[in-house]
Protein backbone atom coordinates (compact mmCIF):
# COMPACT_ATOMS: atom_id res chain seq x y z
CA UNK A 1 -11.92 -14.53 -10.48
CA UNK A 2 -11.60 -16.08 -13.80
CA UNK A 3 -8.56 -16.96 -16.07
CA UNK A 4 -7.26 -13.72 -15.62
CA UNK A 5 -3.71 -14.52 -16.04
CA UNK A 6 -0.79 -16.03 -17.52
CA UNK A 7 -0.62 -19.53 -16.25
CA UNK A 8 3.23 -20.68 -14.89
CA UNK A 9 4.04 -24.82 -15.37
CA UNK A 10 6.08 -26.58 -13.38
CA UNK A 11 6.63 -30.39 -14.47
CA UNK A 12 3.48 -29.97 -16.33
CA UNK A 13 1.71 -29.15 -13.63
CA UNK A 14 -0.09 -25.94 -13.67
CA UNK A 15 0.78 -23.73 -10.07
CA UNK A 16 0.43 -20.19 -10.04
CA UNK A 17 -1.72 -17.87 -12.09
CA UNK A 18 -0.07 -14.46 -12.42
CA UNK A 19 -2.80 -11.72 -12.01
CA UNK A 20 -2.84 -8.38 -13.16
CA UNK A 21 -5.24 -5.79 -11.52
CA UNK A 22 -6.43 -4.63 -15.57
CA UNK A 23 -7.32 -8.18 -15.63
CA UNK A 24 -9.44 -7.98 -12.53
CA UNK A 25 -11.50 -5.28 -13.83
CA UNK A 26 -12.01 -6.98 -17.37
CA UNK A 27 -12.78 -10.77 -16.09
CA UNK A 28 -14.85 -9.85 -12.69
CA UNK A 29 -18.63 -8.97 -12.65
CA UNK A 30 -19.57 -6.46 -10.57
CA UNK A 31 -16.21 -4.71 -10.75
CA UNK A 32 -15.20 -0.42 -10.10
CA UNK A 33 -12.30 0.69 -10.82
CA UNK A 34 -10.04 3.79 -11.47
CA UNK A 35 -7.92 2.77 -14.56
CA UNK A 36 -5.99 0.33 -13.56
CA UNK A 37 -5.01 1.42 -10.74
CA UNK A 38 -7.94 0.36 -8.36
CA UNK A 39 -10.47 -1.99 -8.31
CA UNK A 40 -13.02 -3.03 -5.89
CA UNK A 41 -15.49 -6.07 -6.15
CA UNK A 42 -16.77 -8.66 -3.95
CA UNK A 43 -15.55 -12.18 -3.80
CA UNK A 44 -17.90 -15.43 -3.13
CA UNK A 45 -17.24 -19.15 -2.79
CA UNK A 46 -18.17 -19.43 -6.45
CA UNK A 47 -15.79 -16.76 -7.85
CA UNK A 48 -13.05 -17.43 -5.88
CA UNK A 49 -10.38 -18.78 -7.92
CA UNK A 50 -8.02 -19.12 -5.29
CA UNK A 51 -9.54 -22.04 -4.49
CA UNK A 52 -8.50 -23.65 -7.48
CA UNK A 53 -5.01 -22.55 -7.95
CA UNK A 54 -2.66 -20.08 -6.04
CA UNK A 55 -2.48 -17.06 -7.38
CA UNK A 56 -0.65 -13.36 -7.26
CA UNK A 57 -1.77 -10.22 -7.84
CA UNK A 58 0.44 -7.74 -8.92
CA UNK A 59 -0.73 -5.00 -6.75
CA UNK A 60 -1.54 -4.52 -2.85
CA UNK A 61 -4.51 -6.32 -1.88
CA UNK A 62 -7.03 -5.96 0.79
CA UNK A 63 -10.12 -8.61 1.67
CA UNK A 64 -12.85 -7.67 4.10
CA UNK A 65 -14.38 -10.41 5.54
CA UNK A 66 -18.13 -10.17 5.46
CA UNK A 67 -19.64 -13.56 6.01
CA UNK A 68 -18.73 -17.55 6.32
CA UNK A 69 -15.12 -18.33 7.49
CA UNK A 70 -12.32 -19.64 4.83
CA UNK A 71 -8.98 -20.64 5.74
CA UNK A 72 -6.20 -18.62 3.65
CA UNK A 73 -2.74 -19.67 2.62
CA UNK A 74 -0.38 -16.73 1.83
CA UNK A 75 2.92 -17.23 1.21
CA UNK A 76 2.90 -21.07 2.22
CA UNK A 77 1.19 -19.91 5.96
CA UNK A 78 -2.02 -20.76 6.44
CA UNK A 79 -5.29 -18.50 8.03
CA UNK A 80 -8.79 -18.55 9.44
CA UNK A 81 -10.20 -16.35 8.23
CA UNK A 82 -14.02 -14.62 9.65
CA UNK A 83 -16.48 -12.18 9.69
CA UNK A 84 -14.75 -8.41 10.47
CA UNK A 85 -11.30 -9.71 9.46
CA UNK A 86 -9.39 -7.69 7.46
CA UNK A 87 -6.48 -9.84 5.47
CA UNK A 88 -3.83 -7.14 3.49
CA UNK A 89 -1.48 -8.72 1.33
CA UNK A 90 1.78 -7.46 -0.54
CA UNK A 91 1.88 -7.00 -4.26
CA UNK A 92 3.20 -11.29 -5.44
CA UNK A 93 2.75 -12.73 -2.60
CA UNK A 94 1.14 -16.14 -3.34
CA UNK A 95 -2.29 -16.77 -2.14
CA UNK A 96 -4.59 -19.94 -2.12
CA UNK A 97 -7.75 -20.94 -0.59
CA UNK A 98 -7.45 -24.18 1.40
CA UNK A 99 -11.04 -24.18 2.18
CA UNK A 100 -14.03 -21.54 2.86
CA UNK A 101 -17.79 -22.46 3.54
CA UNK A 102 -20.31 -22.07 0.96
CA UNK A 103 -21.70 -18.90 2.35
CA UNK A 104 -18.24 -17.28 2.65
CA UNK A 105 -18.26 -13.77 0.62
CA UNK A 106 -15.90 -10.78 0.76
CA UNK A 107 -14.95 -7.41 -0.43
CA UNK A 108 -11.60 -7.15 -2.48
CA UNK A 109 -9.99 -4.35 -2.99
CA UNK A 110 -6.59 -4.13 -5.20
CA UNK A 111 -4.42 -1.11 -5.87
CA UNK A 112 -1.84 -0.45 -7.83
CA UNK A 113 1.64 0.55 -6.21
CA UNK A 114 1.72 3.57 -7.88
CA UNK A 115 -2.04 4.87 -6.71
CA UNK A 116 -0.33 4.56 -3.42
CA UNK A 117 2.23 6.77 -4.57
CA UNK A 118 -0.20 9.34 -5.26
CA UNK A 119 -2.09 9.22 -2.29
CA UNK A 120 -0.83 11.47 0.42
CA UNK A 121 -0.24 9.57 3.50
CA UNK A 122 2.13 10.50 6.42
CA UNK A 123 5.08 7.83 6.35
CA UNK A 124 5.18 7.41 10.00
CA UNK A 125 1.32 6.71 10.18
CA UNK A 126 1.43 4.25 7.38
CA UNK A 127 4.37 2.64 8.49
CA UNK A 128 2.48 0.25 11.07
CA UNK A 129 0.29 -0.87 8.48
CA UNK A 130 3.46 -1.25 5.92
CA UNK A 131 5.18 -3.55 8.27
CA UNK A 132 2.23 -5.53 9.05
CA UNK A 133 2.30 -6.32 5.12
CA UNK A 134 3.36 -10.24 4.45
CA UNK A 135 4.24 -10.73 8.50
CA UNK A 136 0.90 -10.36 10.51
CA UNK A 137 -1.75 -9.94 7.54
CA UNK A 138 -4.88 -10.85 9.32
CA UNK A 139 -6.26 -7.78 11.22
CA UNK A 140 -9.43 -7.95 13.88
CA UNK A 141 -11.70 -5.44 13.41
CA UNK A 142 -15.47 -4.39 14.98
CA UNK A 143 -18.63 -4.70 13.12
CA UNK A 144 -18.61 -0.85 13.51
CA UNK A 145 -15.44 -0.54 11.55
CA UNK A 146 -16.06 -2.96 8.96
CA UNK A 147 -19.68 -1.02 8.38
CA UNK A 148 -17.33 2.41 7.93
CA UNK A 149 -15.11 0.97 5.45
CA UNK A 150 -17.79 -0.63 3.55
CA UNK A 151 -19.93 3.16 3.26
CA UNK A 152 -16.12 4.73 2.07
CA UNK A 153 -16.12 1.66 -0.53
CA UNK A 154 -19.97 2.77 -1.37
CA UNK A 155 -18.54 6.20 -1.59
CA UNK A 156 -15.42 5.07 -3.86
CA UNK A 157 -17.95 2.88 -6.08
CA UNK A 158 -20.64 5.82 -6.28
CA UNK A 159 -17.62 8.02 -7.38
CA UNK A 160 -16.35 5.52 -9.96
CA UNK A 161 -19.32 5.77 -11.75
CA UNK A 162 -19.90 9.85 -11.04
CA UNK A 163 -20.43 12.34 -13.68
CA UNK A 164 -17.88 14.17 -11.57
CA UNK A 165 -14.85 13.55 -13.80
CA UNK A 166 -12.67 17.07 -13.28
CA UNK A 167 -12.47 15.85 -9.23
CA UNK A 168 -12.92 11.92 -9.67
CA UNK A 169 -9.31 11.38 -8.86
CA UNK A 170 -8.67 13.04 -5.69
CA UNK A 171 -12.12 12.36 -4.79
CA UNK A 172 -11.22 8.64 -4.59
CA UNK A 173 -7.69 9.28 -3.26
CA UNK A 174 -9.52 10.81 -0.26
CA UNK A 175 -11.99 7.88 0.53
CA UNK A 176 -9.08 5.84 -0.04
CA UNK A 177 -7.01 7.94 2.27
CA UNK A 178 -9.89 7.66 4.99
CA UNK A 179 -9.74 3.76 4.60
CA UNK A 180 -6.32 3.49 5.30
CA UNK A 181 -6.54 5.35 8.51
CA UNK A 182 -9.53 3.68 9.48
CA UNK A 183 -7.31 0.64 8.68
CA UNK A 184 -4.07 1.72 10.81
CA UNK A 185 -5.94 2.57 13.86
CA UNK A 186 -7.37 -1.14 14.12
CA UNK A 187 -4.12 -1.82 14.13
CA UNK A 188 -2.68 0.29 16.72
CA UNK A 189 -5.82 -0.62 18.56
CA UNK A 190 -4.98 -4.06 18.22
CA UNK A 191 -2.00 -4.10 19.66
CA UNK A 192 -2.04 -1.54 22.86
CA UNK A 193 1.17 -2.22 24.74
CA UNK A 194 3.40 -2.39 21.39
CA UNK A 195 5.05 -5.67 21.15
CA UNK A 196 8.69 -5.86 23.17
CA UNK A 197 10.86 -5.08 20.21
CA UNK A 198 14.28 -5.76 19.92
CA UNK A 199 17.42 -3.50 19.21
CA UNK A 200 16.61 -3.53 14.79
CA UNK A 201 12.98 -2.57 15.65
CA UNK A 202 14.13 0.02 17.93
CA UNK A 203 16.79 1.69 15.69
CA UNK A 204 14.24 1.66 12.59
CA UNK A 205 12.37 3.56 14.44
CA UNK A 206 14.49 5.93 15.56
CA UNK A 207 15.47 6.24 11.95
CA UNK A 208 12.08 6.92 10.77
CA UNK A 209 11.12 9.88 13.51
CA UNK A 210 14.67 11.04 12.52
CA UNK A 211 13.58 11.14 8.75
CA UNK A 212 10.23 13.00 9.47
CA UNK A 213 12.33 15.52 11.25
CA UNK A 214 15.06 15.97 8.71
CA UNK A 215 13.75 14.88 5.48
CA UNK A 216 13.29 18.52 4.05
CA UNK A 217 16.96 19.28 4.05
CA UNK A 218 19.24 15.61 4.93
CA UNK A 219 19.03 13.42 2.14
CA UNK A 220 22.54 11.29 3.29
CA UNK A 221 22.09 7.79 4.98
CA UNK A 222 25.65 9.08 6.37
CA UNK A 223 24.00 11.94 8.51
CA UNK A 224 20.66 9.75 9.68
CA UNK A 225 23.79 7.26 10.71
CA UNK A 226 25.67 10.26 12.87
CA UNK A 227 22.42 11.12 14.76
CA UNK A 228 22.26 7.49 15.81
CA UNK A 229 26.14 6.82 16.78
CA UNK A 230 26.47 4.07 13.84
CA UNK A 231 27.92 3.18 10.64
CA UNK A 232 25.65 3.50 7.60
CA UNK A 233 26.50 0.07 6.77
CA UNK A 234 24.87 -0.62 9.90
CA UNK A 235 21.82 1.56 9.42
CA UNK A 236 21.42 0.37 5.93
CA UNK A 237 21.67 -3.37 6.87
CA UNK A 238 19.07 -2.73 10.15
CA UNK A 239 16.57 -1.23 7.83
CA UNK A 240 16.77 -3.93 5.02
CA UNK A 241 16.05 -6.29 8.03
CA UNK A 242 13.65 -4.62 9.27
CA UNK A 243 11.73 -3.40 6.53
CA UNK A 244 12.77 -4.71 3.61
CA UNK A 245 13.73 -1.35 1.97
CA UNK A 246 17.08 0.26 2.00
CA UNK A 247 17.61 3.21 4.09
CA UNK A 248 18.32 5.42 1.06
CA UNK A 249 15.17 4.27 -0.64
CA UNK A 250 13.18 5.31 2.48
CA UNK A 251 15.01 8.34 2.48
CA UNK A 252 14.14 9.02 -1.36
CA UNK A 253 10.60 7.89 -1.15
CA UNK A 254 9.86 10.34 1.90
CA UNK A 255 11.66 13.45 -0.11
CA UNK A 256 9.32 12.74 -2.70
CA UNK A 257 6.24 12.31 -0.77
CA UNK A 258 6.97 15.81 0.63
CA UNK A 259 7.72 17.16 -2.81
CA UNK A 260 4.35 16.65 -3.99
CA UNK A 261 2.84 17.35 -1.45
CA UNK A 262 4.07 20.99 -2.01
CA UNK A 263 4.28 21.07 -6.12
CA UNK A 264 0.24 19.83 -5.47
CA UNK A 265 -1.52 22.22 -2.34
CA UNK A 266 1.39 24.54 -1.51
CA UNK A 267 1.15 27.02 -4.25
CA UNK A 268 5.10 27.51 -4.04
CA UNK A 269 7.09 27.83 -7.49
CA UNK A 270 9.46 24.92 -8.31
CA UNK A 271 12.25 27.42 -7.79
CA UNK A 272 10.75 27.74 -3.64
CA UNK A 273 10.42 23.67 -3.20
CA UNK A 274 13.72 23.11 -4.45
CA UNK A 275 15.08 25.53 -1.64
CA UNK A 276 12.66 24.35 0.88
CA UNK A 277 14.07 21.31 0.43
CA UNK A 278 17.58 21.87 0.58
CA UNK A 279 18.72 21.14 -3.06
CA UNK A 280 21.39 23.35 -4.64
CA UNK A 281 19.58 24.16 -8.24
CA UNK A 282 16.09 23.99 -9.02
CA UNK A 283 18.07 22.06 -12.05
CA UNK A 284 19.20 19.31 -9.66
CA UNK A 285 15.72 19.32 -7.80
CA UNK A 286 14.24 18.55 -11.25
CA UNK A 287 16.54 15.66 -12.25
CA UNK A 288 16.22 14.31 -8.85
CA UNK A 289 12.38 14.33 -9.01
CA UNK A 290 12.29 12.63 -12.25
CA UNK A 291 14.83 10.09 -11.79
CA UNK A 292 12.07 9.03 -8.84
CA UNK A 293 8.92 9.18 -10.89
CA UNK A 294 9.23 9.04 -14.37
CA UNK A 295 8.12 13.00 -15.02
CA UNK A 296 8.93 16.54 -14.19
CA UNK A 297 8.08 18.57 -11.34
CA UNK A 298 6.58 21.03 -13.95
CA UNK A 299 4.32 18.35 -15.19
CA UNK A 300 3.82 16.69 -12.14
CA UNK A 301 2.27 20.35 -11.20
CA UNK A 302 0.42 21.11 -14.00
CA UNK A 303 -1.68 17.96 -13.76
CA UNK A 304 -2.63 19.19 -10.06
């Protein structure tokens, strides 16, 4: 990676260059991406930048191990790193290179938090994977899987450069989508017996199976809180633990994932998803959907 970013002092000392994923695509050679929201190109010991300085990236960030071994800080914790590991890292975390061998190369892959957004995953399948995000980031993965994400990324790359422009987009979003799964069932297979968790764990989760049941018409933290005998202070505090979100903005964000779902593939007016989904006025439905992502359900529609 070259100077790709604006460059923070601290006593004169230089210490973190900031990173932004349009930077990526302008600075890297061989580089795809989708606007700039996605980016894919390989890293070596001699690109690597990290090596030099930390650095953040502004986006979520995925490395595929492909040959050598480095060791990785991220977020002051240090880890080997090896062929058919798979590191994911949250959007400003800090990451350095302590030290890699001269051999050591590697896909990168950076996306943008709102191309996740538009890609339609369930939230209780990519919820594994979310918490895994800044707490466990190195996954273990097979040869065979590593070879099946890497024909997706020549899929993604091919379609980058495609003719194909009408499609392009949810082209990509489905080789994406196809990753990610790949993704979250090394780590389910990772981890057979599920880790003993303890009483936040366990009430997050009950939270979340609760919110794929009643997400279409309960939009309260108040009534998630009934179904578990607790206060919503409780529930809210639990879930910022746990996940670092607030109950209500997992509640939001899972409304709205279902809402496009339906203004996208359902073929329902905007008038029949604001009833499906329990709001009072297609009026309030509208306000509510735009207060959460910048445009209108109308528009939102129209650009399929």
């Amino acid at each position: 990676m070259a100077d790709t970013g604006k460059m923070i002092r601290s006593g004169g000392r230089e210490n973190l260059h900031k990173v932004s994923i349009s930077r990526i695509k302008k600075e890297m050679s061989d580089v795809f991406y989708l606007s700039d929201d996605l980016v894919i190109t390989t890293l070596t010991a001699d690109t690597n930048t990290t090596a030099n300085y930390p650095t953040s990236i502004d986006g979520f960030t995925a490395i595929i191990m492909m040959s050598g071994e480095a060791v990785v800080s991220i977020d002051m914790q240090n880890y080997t790193v090896r062929p058919n590991n798979i590191v994911v890292i949250n959007p400003d975390s800090i990451i350095r290179t302590v030290k890699c061998s001269s051999n050591a190369a590697a896909y990168l892959l950076a996306f943008s938090k709102s191309f996740v957004n538009e890609v339609q995953i369930d939230l209780s399948t990519s919820l594994p994977v979310y918490m895994r995000f800044g707490k466990a980031p190195v996954l273990e993965a097979t040869p065979q899987d590593v070879g099946e994400i890497r024909q997706l990324f020549q899929f993604i790359k091919a379609m980058l450069r495609s003719d194909k422009e009408r499609y392009r987009h949810e082209i990509i979003r489905t080789l994406f989508t196809t990753a990610f799964y790949i993704i979250t069932d090394i780590n389910q297979r990772e981890r057979p017996g599920e880790q003993k968790q303890g009483r936040c764990e366990v009430l997050f989760n009950e939270f979340m199976a609760l919110l794929q049941q009643y997400n279409k018409r309960e939009r309260n933290v108040s009534f998630y809180a009934r179904q578990l005998n607790i206060t919503p202070k409780y529930l809210s505090s639990v879930v910022k633990e746990v996940s670092g979100k607030t109950a209500a903005r997992w509640i939001d964000e899972s409304v709205i994932l279902e809402a496009k779902a339906l203004l996208k593939y359902s073929g329902m007016s905007i008038q029949e998803i604001a009833y499906h989904l329990n709001f009072s006025t297609q009026s309030f439905f509208g306000k509510y959907f735009k207060q959460h992502t910048g445009t209108s359900p109308s528009r939102y529609k129209r650009r399929g």
